[in-house]
N, C-alpha and C. Protein backbone atom coordinates (compact mmCIF):
# COMPACT_ATOMS: atom_id res chain seq x y z
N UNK A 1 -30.03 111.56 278.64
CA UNK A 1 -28.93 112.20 277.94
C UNK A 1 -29.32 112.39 276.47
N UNK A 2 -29.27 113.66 275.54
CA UNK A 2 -29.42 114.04 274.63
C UNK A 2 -28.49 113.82 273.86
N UNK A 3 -29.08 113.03 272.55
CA UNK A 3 -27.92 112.13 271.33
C UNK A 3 -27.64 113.69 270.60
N UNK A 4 -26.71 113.73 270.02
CA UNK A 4 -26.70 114.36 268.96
C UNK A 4 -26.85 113.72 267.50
N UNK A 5 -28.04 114.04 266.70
CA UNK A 5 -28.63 113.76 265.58
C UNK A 5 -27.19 113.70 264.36
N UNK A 6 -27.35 112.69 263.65
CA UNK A 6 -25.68 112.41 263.00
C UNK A 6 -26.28 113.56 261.94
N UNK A 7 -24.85 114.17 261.64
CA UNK A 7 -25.20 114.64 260.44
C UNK A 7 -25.17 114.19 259.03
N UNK A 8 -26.15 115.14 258.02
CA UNK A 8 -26.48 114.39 256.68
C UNK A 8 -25.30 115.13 255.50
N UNK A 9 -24.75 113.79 255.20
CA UNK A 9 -23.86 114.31 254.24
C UNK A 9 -24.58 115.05 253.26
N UNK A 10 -23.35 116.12 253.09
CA UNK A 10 -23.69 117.19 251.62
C UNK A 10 -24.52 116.02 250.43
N UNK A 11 -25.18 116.75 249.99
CA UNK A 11 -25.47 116.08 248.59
C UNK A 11 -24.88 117.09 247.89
N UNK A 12 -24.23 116.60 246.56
CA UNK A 12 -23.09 117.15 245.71
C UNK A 12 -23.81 117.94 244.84
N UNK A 13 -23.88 118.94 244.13
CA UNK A 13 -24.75 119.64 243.45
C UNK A 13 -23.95 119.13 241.75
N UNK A 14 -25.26 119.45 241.23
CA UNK A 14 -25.27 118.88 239.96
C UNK A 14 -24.91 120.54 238.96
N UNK A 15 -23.71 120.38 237.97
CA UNK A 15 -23.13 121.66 237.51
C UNK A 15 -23.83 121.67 235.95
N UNK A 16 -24.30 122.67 236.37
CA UNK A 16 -25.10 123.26 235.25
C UNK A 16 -24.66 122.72 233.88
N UNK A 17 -25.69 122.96 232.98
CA UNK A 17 -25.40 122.19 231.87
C UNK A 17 -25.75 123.25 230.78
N UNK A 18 -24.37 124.03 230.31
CA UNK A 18 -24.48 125.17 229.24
C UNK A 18 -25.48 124.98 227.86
N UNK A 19 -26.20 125.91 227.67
CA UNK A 19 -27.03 125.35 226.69
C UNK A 19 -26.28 125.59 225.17
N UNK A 20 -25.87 124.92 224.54
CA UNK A 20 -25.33 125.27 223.44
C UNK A 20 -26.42 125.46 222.37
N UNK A 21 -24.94 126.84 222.09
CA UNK A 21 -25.89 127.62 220.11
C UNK A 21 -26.16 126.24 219.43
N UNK A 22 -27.04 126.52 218.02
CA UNK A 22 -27.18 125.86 216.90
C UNK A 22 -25.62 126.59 216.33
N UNK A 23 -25.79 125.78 215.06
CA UNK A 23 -24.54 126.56 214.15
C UNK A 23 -25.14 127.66 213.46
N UNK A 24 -26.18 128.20 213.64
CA UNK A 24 -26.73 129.48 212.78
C UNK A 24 -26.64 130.69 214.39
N UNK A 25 -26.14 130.24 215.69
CA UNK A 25 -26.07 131.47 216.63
C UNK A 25 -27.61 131.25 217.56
N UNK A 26 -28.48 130.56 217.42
CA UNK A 26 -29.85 130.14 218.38
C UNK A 26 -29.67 129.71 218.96
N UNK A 27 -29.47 129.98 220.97
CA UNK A 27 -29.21 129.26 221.74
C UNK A 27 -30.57 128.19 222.30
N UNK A 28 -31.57 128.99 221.60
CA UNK A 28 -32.95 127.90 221.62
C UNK A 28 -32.73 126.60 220.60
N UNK A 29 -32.04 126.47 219.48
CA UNK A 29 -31.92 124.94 218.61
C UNK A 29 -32.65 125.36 217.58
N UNK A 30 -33.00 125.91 217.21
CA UNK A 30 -33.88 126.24 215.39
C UNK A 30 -32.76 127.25 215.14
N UNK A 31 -32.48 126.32 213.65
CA UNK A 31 -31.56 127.13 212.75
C UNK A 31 -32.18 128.23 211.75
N UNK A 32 -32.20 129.38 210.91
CA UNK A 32 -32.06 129.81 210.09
C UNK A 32 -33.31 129.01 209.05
N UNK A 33 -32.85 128.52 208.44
CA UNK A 33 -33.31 127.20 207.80
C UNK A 33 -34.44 126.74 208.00
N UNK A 34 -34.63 125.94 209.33
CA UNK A 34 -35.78 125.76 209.85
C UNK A 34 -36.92 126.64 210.12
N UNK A 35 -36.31 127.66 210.37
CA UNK A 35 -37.26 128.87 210.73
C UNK A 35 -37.84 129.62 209.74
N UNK A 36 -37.12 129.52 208.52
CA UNK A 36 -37.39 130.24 207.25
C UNK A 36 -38.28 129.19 206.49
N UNK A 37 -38.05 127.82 206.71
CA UNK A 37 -39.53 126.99 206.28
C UNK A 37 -40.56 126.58 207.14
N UNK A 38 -40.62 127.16 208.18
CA UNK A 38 -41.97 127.00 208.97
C UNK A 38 -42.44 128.69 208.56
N UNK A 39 -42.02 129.11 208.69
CA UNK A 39 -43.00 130.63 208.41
C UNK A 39 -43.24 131.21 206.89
N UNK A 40 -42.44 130.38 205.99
CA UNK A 40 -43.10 129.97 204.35
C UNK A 40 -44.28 129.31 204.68
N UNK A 41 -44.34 128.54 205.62
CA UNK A 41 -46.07 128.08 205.18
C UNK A 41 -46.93 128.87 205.78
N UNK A 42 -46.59 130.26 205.82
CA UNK A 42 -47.43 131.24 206.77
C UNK A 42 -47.89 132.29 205.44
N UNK A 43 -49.10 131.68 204.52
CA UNK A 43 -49.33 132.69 203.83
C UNK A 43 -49.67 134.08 204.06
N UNK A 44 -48.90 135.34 203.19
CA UNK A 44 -49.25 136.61 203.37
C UNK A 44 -49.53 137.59 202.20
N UNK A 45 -50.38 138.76 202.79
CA UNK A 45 -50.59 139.58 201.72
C UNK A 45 -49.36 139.88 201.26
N UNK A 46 -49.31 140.77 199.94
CA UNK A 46 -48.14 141.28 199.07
C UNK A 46 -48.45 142.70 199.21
N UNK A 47 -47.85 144.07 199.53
CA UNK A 47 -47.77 145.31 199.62
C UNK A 47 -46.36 145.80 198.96
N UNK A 48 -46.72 147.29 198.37
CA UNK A 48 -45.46 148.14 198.19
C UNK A 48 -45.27 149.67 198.90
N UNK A 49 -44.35 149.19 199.84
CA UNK A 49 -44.44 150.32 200.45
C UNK A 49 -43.39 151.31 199.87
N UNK A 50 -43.95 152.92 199.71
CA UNK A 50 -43.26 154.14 199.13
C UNK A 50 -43.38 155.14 200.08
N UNK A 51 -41.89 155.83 199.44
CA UNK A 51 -41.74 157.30 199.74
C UNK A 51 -41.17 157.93 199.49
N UNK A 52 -40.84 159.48 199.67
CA UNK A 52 -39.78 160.51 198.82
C UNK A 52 -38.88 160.35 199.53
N UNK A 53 -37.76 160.23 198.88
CA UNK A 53 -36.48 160.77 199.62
C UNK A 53 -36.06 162.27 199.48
N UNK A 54 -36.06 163.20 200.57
CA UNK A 54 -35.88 164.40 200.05
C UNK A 54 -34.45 164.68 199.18
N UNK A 55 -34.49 166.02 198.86
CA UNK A 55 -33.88 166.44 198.14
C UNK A 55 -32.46 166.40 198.64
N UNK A 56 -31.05 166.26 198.23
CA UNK A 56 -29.99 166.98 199.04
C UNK A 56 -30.08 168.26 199.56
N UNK A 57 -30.41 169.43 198.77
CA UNK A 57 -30.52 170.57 199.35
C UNK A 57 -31.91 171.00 199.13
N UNK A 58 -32.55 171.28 200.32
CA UNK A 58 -34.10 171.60 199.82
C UNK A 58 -33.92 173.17 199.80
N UNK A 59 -33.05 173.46 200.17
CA UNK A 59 -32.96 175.47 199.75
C UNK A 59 -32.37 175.73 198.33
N UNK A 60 -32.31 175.00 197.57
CA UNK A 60 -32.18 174.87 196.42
C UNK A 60 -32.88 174.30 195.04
N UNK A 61 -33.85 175.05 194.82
CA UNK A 61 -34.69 175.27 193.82
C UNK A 61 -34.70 174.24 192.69
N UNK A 62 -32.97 174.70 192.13
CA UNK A 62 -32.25 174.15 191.11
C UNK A 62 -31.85 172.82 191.07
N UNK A 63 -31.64 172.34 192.80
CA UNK A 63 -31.18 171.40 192.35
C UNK A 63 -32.04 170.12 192.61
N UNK A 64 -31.54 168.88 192.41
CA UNK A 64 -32.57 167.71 192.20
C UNK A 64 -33.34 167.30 192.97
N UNK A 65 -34.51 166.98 192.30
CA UNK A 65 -35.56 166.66 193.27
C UNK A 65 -35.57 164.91 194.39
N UNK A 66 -36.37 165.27 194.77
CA UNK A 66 -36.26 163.77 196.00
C UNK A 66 -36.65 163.03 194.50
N UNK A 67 -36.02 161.70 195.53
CA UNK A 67 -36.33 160.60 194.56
C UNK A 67 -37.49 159.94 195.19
N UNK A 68 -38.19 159.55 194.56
CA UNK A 68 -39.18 158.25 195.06
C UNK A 68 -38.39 156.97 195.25
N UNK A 69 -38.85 156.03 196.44
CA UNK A 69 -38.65 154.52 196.80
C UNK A 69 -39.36 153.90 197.17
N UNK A 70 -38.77 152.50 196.76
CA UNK A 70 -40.28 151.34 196.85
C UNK A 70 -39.51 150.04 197.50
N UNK A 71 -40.29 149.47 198.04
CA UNK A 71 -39.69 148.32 198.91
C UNK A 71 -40.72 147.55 199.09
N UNK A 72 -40.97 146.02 197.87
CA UNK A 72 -41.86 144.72 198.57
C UNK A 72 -42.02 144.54 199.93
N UNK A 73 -42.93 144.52 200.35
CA UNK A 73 -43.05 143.76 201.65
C UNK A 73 -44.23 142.98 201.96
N UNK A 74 -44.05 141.56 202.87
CA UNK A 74 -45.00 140.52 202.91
C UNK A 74 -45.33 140.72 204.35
N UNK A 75 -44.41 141.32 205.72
CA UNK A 75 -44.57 141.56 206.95
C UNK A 75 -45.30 142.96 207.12
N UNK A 76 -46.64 142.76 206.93
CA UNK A 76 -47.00 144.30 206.55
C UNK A 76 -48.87 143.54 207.28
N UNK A 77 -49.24 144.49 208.34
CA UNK A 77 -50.32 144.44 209.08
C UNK A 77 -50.92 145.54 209.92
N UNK A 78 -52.59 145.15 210.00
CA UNK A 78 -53.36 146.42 210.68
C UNK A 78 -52.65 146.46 212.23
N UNK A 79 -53.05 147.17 213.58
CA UNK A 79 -52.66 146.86 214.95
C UNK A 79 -53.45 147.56 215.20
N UNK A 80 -54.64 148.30 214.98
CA UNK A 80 -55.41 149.14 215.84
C UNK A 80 -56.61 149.89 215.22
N UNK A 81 -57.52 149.62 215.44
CA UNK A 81 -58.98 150.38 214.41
C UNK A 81 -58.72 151.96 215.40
N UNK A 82 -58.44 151.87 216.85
CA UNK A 82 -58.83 153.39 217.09
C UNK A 82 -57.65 153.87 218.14
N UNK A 83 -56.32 154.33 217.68
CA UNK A 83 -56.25 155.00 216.35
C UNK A 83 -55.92 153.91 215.00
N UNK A 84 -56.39 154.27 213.83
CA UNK A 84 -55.69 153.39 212.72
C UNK A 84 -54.64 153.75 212.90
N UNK A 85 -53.70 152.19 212.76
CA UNK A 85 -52.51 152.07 212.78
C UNK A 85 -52.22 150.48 212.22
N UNK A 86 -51.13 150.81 211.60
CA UNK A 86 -50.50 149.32 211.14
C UNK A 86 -48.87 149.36 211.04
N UNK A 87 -49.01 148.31 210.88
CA UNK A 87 -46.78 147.78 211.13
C UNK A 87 -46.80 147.25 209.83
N UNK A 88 -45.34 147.72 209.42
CA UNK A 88 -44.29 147.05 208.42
C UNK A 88 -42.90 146.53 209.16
N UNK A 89 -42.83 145.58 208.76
CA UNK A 89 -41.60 144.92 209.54
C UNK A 89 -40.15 145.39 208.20
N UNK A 90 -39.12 146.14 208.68
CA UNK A 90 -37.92 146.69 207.55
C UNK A 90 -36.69 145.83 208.10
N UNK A 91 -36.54 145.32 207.14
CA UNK A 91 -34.34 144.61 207.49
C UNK A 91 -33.76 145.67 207.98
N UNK A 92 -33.44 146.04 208.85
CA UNK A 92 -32.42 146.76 209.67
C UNK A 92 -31.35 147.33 209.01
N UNK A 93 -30.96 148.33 208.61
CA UNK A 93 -30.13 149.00 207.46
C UNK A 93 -30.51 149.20 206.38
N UNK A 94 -31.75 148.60 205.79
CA UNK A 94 -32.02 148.64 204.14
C UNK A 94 -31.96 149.89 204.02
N UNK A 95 -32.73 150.50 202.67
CA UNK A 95 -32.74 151.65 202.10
C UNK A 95 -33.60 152.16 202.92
N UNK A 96 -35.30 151.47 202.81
CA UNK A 96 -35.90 152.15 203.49
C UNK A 96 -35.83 152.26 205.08
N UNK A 97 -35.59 150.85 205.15
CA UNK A 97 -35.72 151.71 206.83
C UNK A 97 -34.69 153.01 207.26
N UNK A 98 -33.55 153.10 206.86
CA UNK A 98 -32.94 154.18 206.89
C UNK A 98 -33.74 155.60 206.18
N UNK A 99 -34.30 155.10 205.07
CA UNK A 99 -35.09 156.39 204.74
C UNK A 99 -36.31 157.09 205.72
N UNK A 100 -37.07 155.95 206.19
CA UNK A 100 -38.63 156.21 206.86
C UNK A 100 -37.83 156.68 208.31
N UNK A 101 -35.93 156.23 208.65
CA UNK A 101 -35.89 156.99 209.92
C UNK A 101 -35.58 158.46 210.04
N UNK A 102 -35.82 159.01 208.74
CA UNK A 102 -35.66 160.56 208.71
C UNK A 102 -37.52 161.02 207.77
N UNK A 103 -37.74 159.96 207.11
CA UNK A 103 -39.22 160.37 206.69
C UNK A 103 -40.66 159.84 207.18
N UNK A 104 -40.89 160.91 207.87
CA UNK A 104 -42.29 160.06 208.63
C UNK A 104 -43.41 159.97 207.96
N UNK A 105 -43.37 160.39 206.91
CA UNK A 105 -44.77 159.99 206.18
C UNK A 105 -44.39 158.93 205.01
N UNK A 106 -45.38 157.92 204.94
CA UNK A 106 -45.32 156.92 203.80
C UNK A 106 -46.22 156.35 203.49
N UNK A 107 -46.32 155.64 202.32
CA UNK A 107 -47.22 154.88 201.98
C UNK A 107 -47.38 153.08 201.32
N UNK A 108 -48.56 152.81 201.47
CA UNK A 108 -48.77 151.87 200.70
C UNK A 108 -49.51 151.28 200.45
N UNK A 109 -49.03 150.43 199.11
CA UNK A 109 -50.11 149.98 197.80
C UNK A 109 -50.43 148.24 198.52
N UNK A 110 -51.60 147.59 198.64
CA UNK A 110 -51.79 146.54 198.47
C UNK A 110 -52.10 146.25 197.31
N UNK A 111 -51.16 144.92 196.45
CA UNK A 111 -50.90 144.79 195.40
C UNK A 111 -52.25 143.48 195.02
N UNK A 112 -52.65 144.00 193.70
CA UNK A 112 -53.26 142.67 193.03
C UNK A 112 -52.86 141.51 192.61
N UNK A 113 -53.29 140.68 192.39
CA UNK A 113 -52.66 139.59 191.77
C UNK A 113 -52.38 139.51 190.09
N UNK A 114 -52.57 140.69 189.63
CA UNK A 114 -51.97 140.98 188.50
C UNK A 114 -50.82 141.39 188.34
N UNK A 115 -50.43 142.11 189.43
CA UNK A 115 -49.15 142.81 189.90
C UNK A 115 -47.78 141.82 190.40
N UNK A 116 -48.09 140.98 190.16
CA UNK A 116 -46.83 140.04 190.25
C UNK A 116 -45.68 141.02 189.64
N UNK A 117 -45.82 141.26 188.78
CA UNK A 117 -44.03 141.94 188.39
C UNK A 117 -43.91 143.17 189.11
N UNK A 118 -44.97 144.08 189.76
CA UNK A 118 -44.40 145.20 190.50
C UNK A 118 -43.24 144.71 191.56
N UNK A 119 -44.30 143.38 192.60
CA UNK A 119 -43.90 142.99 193.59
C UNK A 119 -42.20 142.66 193.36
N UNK A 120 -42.16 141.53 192.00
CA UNK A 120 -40.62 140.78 191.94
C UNK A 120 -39.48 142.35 191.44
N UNK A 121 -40.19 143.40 190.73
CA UNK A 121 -39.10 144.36 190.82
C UNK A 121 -38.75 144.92 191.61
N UNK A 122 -40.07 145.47 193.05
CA UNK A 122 -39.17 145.97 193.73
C UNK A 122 -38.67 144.78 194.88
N UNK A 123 -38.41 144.05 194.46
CA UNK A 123 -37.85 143.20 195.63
C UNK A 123 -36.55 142.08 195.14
N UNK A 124 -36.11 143.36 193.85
CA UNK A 124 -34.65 142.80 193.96
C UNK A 124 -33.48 143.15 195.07
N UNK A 125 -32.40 142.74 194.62
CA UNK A 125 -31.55 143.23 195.67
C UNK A 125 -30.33 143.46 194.80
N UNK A 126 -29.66 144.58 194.73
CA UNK A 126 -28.40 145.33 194.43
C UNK A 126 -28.86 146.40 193.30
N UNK A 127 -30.24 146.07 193.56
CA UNK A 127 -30.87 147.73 192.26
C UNK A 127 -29.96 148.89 192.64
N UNK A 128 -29.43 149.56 191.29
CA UNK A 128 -28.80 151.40 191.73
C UNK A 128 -29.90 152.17 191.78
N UNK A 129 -31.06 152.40 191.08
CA UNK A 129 -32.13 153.38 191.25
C UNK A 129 -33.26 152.92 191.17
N UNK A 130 -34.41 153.42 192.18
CA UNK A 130 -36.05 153.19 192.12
C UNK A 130 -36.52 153.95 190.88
N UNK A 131 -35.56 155.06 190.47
CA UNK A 131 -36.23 155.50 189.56
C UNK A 131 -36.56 155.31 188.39
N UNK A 132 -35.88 153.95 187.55
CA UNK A 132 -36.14 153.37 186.54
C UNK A 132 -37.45 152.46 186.38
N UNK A 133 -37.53 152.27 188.43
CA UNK A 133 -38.36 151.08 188.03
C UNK A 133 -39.87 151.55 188.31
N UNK A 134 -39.66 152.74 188.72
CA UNK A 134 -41.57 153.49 188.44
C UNK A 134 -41.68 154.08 187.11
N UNK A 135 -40.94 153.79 186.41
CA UNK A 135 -40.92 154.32 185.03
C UNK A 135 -42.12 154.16 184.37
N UNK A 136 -42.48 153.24 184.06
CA UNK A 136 -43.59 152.59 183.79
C UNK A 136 -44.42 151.80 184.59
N UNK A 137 -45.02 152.63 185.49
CA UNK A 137 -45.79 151.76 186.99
C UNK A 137 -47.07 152.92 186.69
N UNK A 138 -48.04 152.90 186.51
CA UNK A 138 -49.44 154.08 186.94
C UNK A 138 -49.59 154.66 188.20
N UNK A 139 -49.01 155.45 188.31
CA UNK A 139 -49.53 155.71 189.97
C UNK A 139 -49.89 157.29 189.94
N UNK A 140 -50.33 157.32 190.89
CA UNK A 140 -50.84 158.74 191.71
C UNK A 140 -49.90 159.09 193.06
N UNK A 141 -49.68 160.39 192.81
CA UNK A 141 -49.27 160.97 194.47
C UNK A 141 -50.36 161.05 195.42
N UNK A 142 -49.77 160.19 196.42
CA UNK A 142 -50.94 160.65 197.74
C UNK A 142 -50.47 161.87 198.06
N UNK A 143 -52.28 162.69 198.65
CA UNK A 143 -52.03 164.19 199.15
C UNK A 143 -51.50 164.37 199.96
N UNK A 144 -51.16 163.28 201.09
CA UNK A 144 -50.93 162.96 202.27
C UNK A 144 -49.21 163.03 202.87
N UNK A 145 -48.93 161.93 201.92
CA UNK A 145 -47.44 161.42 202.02
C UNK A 145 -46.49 162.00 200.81
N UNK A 146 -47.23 162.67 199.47
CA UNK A 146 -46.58 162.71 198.21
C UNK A 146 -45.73 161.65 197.69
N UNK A 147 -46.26 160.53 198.46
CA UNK A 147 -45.50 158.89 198.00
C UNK A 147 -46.23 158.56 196.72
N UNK A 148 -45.81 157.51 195.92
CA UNK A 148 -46.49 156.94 194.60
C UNK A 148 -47.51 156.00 195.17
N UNK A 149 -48.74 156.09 194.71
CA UNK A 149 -49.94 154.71 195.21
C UNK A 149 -50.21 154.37 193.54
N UNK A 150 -49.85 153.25 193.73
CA UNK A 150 -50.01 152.52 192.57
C UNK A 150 -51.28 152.31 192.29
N UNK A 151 -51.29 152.46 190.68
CA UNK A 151 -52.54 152.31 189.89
C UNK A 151 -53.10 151.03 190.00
N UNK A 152 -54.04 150.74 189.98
CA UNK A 152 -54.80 149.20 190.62
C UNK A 152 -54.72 147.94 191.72
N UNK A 153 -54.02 148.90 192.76
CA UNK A 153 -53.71 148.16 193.90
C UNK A 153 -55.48 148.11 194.19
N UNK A 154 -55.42 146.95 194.88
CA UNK A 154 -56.61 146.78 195.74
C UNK A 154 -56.80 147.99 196.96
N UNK A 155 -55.74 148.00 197.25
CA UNK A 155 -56.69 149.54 198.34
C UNK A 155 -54.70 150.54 198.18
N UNK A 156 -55.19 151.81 199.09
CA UNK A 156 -53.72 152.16 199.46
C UNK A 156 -53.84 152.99 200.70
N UNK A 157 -53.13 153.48 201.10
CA UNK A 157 -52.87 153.92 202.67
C UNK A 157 -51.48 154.62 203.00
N UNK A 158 -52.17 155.94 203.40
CA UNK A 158 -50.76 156.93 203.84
C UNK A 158 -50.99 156.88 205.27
N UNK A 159 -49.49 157.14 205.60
CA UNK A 159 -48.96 156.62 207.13
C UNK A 159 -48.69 157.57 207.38
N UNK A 160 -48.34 157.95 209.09
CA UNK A 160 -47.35 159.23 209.71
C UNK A 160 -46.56 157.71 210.56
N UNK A 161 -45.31 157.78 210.89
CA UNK A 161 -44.66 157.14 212.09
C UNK A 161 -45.02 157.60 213.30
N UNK A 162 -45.51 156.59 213.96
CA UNK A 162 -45.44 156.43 215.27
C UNK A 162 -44.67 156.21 216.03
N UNK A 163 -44.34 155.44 215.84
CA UNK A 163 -43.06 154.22 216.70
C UNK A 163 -42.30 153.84 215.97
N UNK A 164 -41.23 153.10 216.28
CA UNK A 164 -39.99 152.71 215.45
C UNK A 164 -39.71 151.66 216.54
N UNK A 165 -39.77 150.14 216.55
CA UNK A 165 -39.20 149.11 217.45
C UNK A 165 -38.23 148.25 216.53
N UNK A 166 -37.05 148.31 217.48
CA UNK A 166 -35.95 147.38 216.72
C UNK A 166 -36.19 146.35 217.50
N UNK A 167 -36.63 144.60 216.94
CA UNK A 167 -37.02 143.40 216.89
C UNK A 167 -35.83 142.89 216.43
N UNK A 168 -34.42 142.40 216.71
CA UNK A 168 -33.93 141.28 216.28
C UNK A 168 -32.90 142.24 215.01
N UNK A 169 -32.93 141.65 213.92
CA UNK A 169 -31.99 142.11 212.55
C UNK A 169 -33.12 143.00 211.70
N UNK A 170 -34.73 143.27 212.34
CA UNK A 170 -35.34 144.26 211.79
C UNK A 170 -35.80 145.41 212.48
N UNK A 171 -36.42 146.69 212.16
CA UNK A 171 -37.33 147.47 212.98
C UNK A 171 -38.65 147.38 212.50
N UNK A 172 -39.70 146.95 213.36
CA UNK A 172 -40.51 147.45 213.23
C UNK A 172 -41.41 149.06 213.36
N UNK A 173 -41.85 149.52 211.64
CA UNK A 173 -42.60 150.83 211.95
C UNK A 173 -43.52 150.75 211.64
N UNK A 174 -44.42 151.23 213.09
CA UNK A 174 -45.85 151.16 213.05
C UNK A 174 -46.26 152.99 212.86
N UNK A 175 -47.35 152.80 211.81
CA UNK A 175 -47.41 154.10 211.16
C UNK A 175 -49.47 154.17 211.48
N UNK A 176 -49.64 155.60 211.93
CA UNK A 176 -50.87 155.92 212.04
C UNK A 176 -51.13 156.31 210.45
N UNK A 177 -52.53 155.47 209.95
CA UNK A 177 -52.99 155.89 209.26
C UNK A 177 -53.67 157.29 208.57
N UNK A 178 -53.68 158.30 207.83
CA UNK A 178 -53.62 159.04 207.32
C UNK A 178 -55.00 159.36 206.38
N UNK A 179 -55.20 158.46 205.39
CA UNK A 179 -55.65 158.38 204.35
C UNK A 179 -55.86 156.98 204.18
N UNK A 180 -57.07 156.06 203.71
CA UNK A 180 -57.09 155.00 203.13
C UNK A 180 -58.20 154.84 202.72
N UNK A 181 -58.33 154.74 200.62
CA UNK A 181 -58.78 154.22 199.84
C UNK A 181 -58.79 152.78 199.05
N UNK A 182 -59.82 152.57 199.24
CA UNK A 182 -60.71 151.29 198.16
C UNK A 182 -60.63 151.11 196.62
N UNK A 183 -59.62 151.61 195.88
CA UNK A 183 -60.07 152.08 194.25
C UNK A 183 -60.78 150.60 194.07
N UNK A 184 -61.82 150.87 192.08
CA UNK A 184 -62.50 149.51 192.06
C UNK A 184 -61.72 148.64 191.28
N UNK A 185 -60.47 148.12 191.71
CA UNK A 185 -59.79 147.36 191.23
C UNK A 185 -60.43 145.55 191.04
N UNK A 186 -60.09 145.42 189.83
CA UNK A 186 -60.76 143.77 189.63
C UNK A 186 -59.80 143.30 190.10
N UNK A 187 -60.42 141.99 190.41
CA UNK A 187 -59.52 140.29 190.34
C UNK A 187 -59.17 140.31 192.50
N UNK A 188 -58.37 139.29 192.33
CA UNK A 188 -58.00 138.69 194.02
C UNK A 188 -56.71 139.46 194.09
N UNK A 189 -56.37 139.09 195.46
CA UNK A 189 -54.70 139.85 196.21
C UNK A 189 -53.81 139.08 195.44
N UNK A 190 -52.51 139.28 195.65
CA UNK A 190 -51.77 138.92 195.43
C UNK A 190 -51.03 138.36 196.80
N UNK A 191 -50.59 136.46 197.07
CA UNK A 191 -50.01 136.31 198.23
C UNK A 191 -48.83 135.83 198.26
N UNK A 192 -48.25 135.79 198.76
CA UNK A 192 -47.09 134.99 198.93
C UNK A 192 -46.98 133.72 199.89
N UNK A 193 -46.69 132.97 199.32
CA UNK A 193 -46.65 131.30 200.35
C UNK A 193 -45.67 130.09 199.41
N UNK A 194 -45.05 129.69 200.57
CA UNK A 194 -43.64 128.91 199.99
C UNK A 194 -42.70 129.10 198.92
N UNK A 195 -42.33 130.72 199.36
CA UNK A 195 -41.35 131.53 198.81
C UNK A 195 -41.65 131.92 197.21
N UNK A 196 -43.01 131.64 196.62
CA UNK A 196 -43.19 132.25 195.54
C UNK A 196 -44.61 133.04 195.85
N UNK A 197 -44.96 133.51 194.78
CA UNK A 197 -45.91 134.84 194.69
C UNK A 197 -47.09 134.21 194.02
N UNK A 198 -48.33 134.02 194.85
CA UNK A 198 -49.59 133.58 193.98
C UNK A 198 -50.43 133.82 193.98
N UNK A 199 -51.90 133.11 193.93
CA UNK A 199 -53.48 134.06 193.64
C UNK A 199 -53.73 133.06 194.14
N UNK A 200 -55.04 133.65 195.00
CA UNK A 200 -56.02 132.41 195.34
C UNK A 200 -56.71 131.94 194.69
N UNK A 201 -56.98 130.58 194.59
CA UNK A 201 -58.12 129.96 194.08
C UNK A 201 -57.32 129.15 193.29
């Protein structure tokens, strides 16, 4: 005669365990804070990236011309020898990234380490015009972009947009290279590491 095999009680299932935010919104646990002093110890070059803003009315002769704009940036890298191409990482709404999403050509200056005050002017925040602050800056128009390349940057480089990737609270635009000169600028880069601006050595 065939037993019937007892049956095995349920085992009770174990109820998930919600992962809770930090208080900065990271459901991974690194706050704001934390994250902004681990990647301070991530030294980087210093660049200024430019470009025209066109005109209001370009069928109009008379009226005012584009303005030039400049925007510090430390998230600024090569991605490709063939085609040249490199990324700038933009805050999501700033000036420029709203500008570079209607202007595809731009440029920029890698800054010397003499250039400490280009870098800290353009990288205030609540400026009304760029145009005071190339006032007194040396630069040249690239043929390329008609952006400003600053006078004694260690090198400079005109872009076309490629791509446009929105990453988080920024976009990244990765721009095919164009144009890029060596001028014989003296002295070291200019870097940035643990939220101030310095020179090697």
């Amino acid at each position: 005669m065939l037993k019937t095999p007892p049956s095995t009680p349920p085992v009770p299932s174990t109820p998930a365990v919600p992962v809770q935010p930090s208080p900065a919104g990271h459901a991974e646990g690194v706050s704001n804070d934390e994250f902004r002093a681990a990647m301070s110890r991530l030294a980087a070059g210093v660049v200024l990236v430019t470009a025209v803003e066109p005109p209001l009315d370009p069928d109009d002769p008379a009226g005012p011309a584009g303005e030039d704009v400049g925007m510090t940036a430390t998230a600024f890298m090569s991605v490709s020898l063939d085609p040249p191409l490199v990324l700038v990482s933009l805050r999501e709404g700033s000036r420029m990234d709203d500008l570079l999403a209607e202007q595809p050509r731009w440029a920029v200056s890698v800054l010397a380490e003499s250039q400490r005050h280009i870098a800290g002017r353009f990288a205030m925040k609540g400026r009304v015009s760029d145009r005071l602050l190339f006032a007194d800056i040396p630069y040249r128009r690239g043929e390329a972009s008609g952006a400003p390349l600053v006078g004694g940057a260690l090198a400079t480089l005109e872009c076309h947009t490629e791509q446009r990737v929105t990453a988080g609270d920024h976009t990244l635009v990765i721009g095919r290279v164009l144009t890029a000169r060596v001028p014989s600028a003296d002295g070291g880069p200019l870097a940035y590491f643990r939220g101030r601006y310095r020179q090697l050595g």
